[in-house]
C-alpha atoms as a PDB file:
ATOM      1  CA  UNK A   1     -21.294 -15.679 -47.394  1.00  0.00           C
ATOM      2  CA  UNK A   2     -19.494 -18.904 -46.473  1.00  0.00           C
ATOM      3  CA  UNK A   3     -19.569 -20.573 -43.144  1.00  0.00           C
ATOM      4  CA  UNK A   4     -15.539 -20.278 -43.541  1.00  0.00           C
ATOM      5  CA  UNK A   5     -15.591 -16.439 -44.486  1.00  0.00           C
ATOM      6  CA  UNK A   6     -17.682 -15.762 -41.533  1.00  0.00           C
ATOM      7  CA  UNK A   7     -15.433 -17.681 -39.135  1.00  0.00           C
ATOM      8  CA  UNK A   8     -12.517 -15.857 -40.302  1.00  0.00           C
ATOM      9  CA  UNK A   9     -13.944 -12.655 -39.780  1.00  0.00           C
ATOM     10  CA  UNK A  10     -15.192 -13.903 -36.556  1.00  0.00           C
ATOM     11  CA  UNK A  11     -11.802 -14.667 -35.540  1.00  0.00           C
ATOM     12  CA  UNK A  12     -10.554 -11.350 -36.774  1.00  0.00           C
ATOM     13  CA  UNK A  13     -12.765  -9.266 -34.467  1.00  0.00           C
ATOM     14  CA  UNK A  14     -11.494 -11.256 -31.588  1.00  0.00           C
ATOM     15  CA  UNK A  15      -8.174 -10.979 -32.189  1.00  0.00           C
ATOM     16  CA  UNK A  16      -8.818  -7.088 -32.846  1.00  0.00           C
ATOM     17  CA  UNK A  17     -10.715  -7.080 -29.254  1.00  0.00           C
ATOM     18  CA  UNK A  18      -7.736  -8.995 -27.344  1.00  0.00           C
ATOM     19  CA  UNK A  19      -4.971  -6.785 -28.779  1.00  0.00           C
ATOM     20  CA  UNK A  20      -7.410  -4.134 -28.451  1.00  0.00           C
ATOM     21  CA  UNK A  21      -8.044  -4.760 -24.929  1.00  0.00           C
ATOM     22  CA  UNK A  22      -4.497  -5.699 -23.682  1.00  0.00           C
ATOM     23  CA  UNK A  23      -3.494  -2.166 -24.984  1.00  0.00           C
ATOM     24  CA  UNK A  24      -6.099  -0.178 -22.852  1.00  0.00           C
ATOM     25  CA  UNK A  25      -5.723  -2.512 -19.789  1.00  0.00           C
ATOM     26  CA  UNK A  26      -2.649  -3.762 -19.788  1.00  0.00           C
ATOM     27  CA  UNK A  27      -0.374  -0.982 -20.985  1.00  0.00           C
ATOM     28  CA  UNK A  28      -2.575   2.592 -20.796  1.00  0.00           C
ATOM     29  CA  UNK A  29      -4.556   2.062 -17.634  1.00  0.00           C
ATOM     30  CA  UNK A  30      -1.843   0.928 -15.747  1.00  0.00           C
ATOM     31  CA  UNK A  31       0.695   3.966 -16.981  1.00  0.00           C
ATOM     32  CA  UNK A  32      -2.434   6.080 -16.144  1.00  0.00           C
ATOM     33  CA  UNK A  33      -3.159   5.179 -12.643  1.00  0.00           C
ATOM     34  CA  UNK A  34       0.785   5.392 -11.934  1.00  0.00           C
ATOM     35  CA  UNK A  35       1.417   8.711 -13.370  1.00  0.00           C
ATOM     36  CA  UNK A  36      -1.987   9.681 -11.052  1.00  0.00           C
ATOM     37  CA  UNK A  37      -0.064   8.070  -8.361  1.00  0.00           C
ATOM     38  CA  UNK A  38       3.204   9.654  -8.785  1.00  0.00           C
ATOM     39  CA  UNK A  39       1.726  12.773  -9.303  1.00  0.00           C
ATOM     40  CA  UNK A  40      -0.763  12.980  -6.796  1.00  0.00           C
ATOM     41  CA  UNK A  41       0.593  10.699  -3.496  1.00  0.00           C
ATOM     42  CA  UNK A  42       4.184  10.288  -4.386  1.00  0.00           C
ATOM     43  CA  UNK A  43       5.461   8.918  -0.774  1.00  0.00           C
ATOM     44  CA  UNK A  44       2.475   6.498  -0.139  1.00  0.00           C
ATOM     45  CA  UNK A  45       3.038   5.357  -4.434  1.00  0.00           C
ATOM     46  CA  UNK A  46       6.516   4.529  -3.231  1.00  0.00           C
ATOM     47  CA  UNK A  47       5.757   2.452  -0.430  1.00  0.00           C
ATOM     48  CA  UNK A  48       5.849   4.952   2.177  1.00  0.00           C
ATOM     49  CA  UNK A  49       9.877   4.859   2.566  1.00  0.00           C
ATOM     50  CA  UNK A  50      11.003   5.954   6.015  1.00  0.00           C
ATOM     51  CA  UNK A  51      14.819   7.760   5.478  1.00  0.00           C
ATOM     52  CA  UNK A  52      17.200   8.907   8.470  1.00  0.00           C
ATOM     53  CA  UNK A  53      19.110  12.055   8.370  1.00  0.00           C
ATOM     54  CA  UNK A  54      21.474  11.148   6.295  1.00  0.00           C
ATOM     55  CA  UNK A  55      19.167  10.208   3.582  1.00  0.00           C
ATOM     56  CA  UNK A  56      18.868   6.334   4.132  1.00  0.00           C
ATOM     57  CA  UNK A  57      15.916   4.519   3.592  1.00  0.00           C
ATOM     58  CA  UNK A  58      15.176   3.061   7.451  1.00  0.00           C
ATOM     59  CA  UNK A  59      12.131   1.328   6.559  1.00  0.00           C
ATOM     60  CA  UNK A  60       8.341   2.026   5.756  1.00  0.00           C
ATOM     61  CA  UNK A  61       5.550   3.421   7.181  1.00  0.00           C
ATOM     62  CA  UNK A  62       3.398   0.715   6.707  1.00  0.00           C
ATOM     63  CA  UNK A  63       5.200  -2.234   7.654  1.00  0.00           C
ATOM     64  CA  UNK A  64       6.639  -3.022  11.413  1.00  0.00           C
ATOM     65  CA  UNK A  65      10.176  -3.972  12.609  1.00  0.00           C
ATOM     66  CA  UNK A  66      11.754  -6.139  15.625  1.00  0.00           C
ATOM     67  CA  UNK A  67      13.674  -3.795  17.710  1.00  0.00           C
ATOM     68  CA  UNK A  68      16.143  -6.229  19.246  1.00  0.00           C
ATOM     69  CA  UNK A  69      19.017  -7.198  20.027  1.00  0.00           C
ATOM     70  CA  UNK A  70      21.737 -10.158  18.206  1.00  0.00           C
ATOM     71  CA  UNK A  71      19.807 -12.727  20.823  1.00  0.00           C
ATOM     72  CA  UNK A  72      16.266 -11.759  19.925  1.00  0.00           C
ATOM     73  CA  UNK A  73      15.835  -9.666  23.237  1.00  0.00           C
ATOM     74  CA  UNK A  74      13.651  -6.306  23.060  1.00  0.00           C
ATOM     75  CA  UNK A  75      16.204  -3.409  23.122  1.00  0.00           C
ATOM     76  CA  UNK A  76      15.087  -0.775  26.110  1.00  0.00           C
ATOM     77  CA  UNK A  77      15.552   2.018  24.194  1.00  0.00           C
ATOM     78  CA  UNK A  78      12.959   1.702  21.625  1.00  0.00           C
ATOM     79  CA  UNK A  79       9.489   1.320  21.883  1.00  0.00           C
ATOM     80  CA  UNK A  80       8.418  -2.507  21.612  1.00  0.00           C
ATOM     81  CA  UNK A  81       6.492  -3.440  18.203  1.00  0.00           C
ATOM     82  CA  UNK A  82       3.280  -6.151  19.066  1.00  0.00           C
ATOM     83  CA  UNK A  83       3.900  -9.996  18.780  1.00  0.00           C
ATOM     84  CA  UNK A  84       4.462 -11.461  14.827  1.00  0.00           C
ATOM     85  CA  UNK A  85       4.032 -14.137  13.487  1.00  0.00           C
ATOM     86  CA  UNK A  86       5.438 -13.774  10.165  1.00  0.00           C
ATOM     87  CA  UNK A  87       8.486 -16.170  10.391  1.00  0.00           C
ATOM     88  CA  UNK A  88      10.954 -14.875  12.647  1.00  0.00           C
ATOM     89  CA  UNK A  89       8.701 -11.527  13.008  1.00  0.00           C
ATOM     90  CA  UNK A  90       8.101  -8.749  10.585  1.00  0.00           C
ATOM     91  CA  UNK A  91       9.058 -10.836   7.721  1.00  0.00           C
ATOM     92  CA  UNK A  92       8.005  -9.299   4.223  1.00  0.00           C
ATOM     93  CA  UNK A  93       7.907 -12.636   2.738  1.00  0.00           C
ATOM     94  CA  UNK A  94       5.742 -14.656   5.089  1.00  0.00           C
ATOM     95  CA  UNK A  95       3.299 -12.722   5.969  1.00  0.00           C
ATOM     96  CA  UNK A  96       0.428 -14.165   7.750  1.00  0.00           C
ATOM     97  CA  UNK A  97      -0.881 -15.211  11.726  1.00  0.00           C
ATOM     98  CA  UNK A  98      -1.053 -18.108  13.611  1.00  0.00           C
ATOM     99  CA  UNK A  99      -3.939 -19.078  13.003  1.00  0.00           C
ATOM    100  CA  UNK A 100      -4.264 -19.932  16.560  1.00  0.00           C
ATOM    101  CA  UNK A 101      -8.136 -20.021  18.043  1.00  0.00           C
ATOM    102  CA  UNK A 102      -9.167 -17.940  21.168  1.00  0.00           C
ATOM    103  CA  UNK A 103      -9.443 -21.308  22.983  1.00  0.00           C
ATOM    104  CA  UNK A 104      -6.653 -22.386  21.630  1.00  0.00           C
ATOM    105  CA  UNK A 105      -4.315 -23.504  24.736  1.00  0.00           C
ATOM    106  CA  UNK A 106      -1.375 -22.797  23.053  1.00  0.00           C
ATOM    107  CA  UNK A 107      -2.084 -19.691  22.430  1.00  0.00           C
ATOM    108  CA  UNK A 108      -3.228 -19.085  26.213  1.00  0.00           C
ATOM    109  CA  UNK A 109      -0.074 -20.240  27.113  1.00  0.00           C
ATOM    110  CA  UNK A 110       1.783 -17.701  24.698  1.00  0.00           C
ATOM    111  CA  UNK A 111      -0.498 -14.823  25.863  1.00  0.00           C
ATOM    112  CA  UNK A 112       0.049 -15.975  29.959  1.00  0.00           C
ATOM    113  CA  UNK A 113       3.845 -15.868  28.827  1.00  0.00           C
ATOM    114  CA  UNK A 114       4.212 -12.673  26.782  1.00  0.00           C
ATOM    115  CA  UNK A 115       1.962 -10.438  29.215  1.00  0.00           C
ATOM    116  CA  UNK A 116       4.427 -11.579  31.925  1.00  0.00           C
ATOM    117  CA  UNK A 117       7.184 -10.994  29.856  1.00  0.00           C
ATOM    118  CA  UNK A 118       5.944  -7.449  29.038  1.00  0.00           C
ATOM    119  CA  UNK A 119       4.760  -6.488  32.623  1.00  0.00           C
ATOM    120  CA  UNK A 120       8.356  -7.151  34.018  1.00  0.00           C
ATOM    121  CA  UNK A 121      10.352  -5.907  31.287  1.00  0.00           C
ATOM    122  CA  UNK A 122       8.296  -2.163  31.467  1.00  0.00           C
ATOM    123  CA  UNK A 123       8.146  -1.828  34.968  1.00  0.00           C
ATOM    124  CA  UNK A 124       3.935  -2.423  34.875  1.00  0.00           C
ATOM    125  CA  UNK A 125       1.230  -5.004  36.744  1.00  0.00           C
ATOM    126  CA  UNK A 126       0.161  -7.442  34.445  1.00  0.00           C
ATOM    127  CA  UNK A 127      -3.223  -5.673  34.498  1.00  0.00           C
ATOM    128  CA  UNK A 128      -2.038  -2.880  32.794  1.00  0.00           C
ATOM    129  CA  UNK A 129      -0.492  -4.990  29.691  1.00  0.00           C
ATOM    130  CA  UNK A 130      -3.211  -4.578  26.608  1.00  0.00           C
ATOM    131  CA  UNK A 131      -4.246  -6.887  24.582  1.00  0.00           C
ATOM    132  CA  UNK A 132      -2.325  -5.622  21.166  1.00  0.00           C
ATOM    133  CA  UNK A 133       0.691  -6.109  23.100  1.00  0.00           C
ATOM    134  CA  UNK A 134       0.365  -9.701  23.504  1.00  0.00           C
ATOM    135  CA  UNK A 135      -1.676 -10.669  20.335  1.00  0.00           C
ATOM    136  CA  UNK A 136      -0.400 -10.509  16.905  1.00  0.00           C
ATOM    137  CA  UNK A 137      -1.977  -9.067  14.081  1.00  0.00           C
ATOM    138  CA  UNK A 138      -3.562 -11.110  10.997  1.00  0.00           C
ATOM    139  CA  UNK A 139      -0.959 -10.024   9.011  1.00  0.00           C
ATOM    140  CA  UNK A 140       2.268 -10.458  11.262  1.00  0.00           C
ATOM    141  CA  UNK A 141       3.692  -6.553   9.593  1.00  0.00           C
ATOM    142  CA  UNK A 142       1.465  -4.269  11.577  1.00  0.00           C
ATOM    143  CA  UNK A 143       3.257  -1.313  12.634  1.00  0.00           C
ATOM    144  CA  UNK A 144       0.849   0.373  14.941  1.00  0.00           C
ATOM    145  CA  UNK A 145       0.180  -0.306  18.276  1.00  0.00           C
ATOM    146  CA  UNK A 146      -2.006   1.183  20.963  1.00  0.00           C
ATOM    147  CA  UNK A 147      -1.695   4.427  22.790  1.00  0.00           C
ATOM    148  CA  UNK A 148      -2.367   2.374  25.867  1.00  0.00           C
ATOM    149  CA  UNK A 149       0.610  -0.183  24.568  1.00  0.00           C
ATOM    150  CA  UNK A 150       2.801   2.879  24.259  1.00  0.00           C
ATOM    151  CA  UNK A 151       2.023   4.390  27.618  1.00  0.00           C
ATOM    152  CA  UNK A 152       3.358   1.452  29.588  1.00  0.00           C
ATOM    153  CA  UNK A 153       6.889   1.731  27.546  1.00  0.00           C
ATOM    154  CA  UNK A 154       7.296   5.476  28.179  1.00  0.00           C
ATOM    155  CA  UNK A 155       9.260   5.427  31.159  1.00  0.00           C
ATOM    156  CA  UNK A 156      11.346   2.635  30.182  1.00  0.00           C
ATOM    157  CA  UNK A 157      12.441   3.930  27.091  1.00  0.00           C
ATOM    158  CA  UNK A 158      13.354   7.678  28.660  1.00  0.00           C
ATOM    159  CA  UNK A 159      15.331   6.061  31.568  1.00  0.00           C
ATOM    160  CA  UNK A 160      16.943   3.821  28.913  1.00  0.00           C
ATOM    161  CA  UNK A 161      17.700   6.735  26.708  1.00  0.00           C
ATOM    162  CA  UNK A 162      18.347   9.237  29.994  1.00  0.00           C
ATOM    163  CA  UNK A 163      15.881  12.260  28.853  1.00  0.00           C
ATOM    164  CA  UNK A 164      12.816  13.609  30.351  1.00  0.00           C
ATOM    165  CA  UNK A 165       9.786  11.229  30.774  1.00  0.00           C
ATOM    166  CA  UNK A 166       7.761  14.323  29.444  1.00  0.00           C
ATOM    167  CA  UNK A 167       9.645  14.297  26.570  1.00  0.00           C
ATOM    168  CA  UNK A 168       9.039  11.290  25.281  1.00  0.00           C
ATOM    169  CA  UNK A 169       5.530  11.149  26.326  1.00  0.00           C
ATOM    170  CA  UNK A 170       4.999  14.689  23.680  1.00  0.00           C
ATOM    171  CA  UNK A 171       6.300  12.319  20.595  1.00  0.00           C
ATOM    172  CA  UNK A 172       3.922   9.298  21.550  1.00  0.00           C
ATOM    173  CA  UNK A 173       0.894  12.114  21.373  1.00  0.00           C
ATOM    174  CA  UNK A 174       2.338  13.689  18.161  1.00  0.00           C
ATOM    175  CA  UNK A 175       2.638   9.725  16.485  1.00  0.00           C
ATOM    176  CA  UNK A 176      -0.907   8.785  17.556  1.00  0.00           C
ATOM    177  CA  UNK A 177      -3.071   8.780  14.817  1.00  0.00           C
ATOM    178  CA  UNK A 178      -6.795   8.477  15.219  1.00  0.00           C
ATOM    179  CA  UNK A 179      -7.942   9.648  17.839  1.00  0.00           C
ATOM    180  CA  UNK A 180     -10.675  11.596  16.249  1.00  0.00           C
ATOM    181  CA  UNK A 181     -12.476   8.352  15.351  1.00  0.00           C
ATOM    182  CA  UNK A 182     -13.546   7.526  18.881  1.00  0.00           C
ATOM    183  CA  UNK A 183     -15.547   5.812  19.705  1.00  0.00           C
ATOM    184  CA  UNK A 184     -15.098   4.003  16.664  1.00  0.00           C
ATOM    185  CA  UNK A 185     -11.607   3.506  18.023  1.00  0.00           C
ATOM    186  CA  UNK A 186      -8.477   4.549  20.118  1.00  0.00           C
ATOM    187  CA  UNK A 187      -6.072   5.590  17.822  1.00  0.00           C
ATOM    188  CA  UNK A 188      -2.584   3.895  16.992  1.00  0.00           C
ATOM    189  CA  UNK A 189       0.727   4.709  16.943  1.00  0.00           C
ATOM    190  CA  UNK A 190       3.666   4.118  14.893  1.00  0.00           C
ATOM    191  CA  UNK A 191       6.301   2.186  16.281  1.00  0.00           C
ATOM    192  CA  UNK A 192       8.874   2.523  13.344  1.00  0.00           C
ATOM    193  CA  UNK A 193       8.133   6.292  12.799  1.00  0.00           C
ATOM    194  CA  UNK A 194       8.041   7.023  16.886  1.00  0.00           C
ATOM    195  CA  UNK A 195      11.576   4.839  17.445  1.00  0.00           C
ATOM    196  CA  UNK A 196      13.271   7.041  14.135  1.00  0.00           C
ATOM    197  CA  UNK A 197      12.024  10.411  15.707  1.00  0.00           C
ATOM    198  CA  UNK A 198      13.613   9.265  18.849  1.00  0.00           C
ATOM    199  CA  UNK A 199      16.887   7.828  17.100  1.00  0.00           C
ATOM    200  CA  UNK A 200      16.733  11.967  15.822  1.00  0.00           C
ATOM    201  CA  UNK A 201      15.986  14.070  18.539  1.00  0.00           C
END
């Protein structure tokens, strides 16, 4: 057989293998693990759309909001989401922290500011402001925050609103998640699924 022959059928098989290949992986596998998706977790497949009573999509489940106001100031009706850093906060598309070292004395400063900021605006001593409230997450879209976070904003939010302290306090416990875990950790709860169950009530 000639060096040329062989080449060509060389060259055959590959080709064979790529299209091969790019059929299984690129085209099957993918319509596979989609139609497992669909069938099996349909919400969290879809991005874990949050929808309103009247059938509007709100947001998702997995990524926080800002609830503020035209001027950037927190709105005392809703629970407070942690800091972001993802341009001008919860941004989809720039998604990412500061960066910012624990030494770093700009973020000091920011944390010194925020915790004051927080303390005041809730009614709390400084000493009572967590650390999740003043800190961003890595990823700037995290929409949980601590039960401990949420605690300090209860009575805020139901004097804001005008209901029962109580009240509000029962849908913090039944959106904290996690608990179980501990002492692994202390649970979380959802800002943008707590603030639509109390745009609902």
């Amino acid at each position: 057989m000639s060096s040329a022959l062989r080449a060509g059928r060389t060259l055959l098989a590959a080709v064979v293998i790529m299209i091969a290949l790019t059929v299984v992986l690129g085209v099957v596998y993918p319509l596979v693990i989609t139609g497992i998706g669909q069938l099996a977790f349909p919400w969290q497949a879809n991005g874990s759309v949050l929808h309103d009573k009247q059938g509007a999509a709100v947001g998702s489940a997995l990524l926080g909001q800002s609830f503020v106001d035209a001027d950037g100031d927190p709105l005392p009706r809703y629970f407070q989401s942690r800091p972001s850093e993802a341009a001008d906060g919860y941004a989809g598309t720039s998604s990412g922290g500061s960066n910012l070292g624990p030494e770093s004395a700009t973020l000091i400063a920011e944390i010194r500011q925020r915790t004051t900021q927080i303390a005041t605006f809730n009614g709390v001593p400084e000493s009572e402001v967590p650390a999740d409230a003043v800190t961003a997450s890595a990823s700037g879209l995290d929409p949980d925050i601590s039960p401990a976070y949420a605690q300090i904003q209860v009575a805020r939010v139901a004097r804001a609103r005008g209901i029962p302290v109580a009240e509000v306090a029962a849908l913090v416990r039944r959106y904290t998640q996690g608990l179980d875990a501990a002492p692994l950790g202390e649970g979380t709860v959802n800002v943008v699924e707590l603030n639509l169950a109390l745009d609902e009530r």
